[in-house]
N, C-alpha and C. Protein backbone atom coordinates (compact mmCIF):
# COMPACT_ATOMS: atom_id res chain seq x y z
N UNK A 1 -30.57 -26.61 24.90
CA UNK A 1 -29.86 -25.36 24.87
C UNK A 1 -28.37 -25.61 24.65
N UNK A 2 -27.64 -25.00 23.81
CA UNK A 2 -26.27 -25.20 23.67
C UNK A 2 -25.36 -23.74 24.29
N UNK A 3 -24.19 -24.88 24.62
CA UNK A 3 -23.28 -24.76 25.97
C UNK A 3 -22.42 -23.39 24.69
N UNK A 4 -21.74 -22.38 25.56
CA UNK A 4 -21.00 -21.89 24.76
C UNK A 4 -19.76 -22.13 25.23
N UNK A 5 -18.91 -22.79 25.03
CA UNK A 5 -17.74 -22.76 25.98
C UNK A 5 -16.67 -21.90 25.44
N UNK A 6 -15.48 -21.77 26.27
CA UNK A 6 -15.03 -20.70 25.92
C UNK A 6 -14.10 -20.98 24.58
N UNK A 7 -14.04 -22.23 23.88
CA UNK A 7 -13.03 -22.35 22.48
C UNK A 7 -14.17 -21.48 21.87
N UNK A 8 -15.25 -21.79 21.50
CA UNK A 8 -16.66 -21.23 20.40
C UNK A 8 -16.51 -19.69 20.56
N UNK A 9 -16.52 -19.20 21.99
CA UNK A 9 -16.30 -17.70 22.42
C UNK A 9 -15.17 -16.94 21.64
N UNK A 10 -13.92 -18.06 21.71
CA UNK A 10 -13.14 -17.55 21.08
C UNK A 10 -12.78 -17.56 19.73
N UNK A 11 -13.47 -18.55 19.07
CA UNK A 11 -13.62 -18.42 17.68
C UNK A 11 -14.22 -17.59 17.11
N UNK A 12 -15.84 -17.19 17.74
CA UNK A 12 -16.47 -16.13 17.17
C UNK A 12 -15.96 -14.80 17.47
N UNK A 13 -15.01 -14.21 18.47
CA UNK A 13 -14.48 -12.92 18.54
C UNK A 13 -13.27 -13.32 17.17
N UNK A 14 -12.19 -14.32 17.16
CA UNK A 14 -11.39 -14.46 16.04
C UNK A 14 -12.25 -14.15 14.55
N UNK A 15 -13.22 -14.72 14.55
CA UNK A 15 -13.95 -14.31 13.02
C UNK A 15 -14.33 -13.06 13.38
N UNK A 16 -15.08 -12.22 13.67
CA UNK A 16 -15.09 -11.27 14.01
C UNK A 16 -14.24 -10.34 13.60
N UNK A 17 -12.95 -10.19 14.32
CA UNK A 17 -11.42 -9.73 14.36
C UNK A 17 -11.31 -9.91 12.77
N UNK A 18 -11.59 -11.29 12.10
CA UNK A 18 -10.86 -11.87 10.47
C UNK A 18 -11.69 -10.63 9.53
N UNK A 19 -13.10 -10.82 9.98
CA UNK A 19 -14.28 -9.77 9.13
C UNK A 19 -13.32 -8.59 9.21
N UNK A 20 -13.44 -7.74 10.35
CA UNK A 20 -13.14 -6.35 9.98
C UNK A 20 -11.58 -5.99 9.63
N UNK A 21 -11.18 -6.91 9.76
CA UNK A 21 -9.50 -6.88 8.77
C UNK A 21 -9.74 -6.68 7.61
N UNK A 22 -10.56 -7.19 6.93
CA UNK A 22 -11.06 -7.49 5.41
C UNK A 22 -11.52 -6.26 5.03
N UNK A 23 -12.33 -6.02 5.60
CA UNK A 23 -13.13 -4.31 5.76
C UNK A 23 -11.98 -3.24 5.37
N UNK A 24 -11.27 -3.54 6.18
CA UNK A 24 -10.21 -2.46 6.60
C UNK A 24 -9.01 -2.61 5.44
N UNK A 25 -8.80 -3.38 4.53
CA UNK A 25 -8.29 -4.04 3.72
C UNK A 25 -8.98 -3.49 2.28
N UNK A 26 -10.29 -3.44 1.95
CA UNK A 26 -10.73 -3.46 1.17
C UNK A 26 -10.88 -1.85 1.22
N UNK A 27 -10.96 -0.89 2.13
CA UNK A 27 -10.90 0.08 2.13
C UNK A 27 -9.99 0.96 1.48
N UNK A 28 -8.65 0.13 1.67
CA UNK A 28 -7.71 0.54 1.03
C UNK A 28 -7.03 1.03 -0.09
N UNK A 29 -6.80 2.47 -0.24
CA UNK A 29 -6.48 3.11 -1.54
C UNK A 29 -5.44 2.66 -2.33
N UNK A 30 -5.43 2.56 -3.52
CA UNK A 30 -4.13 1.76 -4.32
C UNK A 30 -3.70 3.33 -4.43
N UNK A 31 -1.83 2.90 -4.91
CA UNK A 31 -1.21 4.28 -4.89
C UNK A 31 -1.77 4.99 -6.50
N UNK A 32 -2.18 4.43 -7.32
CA UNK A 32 -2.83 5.02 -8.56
C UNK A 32 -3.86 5.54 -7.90
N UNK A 33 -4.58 4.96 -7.54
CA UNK A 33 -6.26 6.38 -6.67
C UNK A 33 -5.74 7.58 -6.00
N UNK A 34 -4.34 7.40 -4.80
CA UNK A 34 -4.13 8.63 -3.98
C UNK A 34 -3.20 9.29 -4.71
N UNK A 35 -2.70 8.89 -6.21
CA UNK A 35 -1.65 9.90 -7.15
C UNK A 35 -2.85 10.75 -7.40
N UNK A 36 -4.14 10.17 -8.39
CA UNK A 36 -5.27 11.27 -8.99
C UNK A 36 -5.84 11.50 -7.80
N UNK A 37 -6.20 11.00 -6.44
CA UNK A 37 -6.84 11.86 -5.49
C UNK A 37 -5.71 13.24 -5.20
N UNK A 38 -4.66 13.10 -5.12
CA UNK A 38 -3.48 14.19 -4.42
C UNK A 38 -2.54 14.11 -6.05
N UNK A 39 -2.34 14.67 -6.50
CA UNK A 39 -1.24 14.38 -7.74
C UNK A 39 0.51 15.21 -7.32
N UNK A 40 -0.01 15.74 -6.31
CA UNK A 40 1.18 16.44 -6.40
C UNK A 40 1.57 15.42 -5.23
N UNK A 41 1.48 14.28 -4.94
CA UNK A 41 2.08 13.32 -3.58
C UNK A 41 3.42 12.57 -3.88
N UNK A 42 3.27 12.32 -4.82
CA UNK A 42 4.59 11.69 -5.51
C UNK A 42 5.46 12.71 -6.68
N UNK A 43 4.99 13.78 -6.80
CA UNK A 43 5.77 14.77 -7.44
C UNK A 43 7.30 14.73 -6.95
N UNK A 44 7.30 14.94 -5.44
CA UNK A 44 8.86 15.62 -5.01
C UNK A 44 9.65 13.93 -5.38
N UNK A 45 8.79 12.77 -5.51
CA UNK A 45 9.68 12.12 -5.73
C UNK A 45 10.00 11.31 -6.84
N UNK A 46 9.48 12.09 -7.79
CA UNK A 46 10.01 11.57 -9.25
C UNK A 46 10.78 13.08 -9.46
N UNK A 47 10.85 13.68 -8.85
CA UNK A 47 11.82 14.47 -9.18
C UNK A 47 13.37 14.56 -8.74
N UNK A 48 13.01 13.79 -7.70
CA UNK A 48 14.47 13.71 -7.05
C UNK A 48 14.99 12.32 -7.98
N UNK A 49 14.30 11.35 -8.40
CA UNK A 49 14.38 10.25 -9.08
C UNK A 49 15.74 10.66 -10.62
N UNK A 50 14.41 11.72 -11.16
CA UNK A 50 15.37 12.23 -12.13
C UNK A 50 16.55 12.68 -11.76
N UNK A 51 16.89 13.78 -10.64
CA UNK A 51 17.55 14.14 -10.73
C UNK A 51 18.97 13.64 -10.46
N UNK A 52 18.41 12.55 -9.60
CA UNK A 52 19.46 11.62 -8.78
C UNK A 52 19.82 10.11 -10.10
N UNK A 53 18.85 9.93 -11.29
CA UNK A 53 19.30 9.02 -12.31
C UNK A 53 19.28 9.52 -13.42
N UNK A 54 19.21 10.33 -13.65
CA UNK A 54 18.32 11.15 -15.13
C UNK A 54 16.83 10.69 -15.68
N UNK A 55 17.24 11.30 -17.13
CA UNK A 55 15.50 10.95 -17.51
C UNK A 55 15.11 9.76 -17.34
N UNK A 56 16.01 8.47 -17.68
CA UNK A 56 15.83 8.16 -18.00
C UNK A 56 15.34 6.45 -16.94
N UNK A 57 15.33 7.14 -15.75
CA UNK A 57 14.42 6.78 -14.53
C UNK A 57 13.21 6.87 -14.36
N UNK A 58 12.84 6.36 -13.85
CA UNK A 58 10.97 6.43 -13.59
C UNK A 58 10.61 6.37 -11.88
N UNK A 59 9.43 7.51 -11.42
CA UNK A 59 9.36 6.73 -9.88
C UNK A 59 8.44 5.69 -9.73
N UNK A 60 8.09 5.25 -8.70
CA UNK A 60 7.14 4.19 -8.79
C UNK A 60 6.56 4.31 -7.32
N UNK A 61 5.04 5.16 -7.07
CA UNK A 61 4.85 5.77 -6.00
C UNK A 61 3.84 3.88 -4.79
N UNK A 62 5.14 4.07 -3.90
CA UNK A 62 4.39 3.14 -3.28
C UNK A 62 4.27 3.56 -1.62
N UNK A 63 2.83 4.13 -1.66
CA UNK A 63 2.92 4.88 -1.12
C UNK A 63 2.78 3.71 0.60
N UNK A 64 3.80 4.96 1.63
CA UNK A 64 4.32 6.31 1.77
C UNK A 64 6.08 5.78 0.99
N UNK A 65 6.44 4.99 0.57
CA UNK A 65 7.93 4.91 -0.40
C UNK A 65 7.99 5.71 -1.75
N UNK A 66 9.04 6.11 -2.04
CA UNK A 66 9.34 6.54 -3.26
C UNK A 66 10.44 5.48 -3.37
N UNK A 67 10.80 4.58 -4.94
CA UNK A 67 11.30 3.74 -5.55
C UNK A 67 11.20 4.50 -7.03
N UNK A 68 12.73 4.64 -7.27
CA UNK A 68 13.13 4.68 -8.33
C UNK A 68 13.82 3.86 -8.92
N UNK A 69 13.56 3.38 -10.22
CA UNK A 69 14.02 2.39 -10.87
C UNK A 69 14.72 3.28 -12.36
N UNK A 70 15.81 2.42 -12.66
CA UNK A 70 16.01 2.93 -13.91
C UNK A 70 16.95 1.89 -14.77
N UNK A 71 16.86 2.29 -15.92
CA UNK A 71 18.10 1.34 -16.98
C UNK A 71 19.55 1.49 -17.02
N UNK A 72 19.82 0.59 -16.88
CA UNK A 72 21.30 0.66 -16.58
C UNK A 72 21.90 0.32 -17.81
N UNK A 73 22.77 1.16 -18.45
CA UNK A 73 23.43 1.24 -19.71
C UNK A 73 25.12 0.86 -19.53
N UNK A 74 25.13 0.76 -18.22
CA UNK A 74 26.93 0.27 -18.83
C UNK A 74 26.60 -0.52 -17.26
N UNK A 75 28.04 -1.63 -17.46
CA UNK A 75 28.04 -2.18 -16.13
C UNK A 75 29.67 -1.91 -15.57
């Protein structure tokens, strides 16, 4: 019969713990799925993007961040 001692105890709750991280990980919506699941989620903030760089900004929804990036034409 084998001994369980408590390192083994604690390895198998650590894998355990590693599994459903992964789970919980893989579950995870990229911000392209929750733009077409919700489209209006990143709306208010490509709009403030523009308005705050012009057109010629883009947002970049990471979600829950709004990041606007844009080209910089003079330095």
């Amino acid at each position: 019969m084998t001994k369980i001692t408590f390192t083994n105890l604690l390895l198998i709750v650590l894998l355990v713990s590693a599994m459903s991280t992964t789970i919980q990980v893989s579950k995870a919506m990229t911000c392209r799925e929750l733009w077409l699941e919700k489209s209006d989620l990143c709306k208010e903030c490509q709009e403030n993007c523009t308005k705050k760089y012009g057109s010629a900004s883009s947002s970049v929804c990471s979600f829950p961040y709004c990041v606007c990036s844009y080209e910089c034409d003079h330095y």
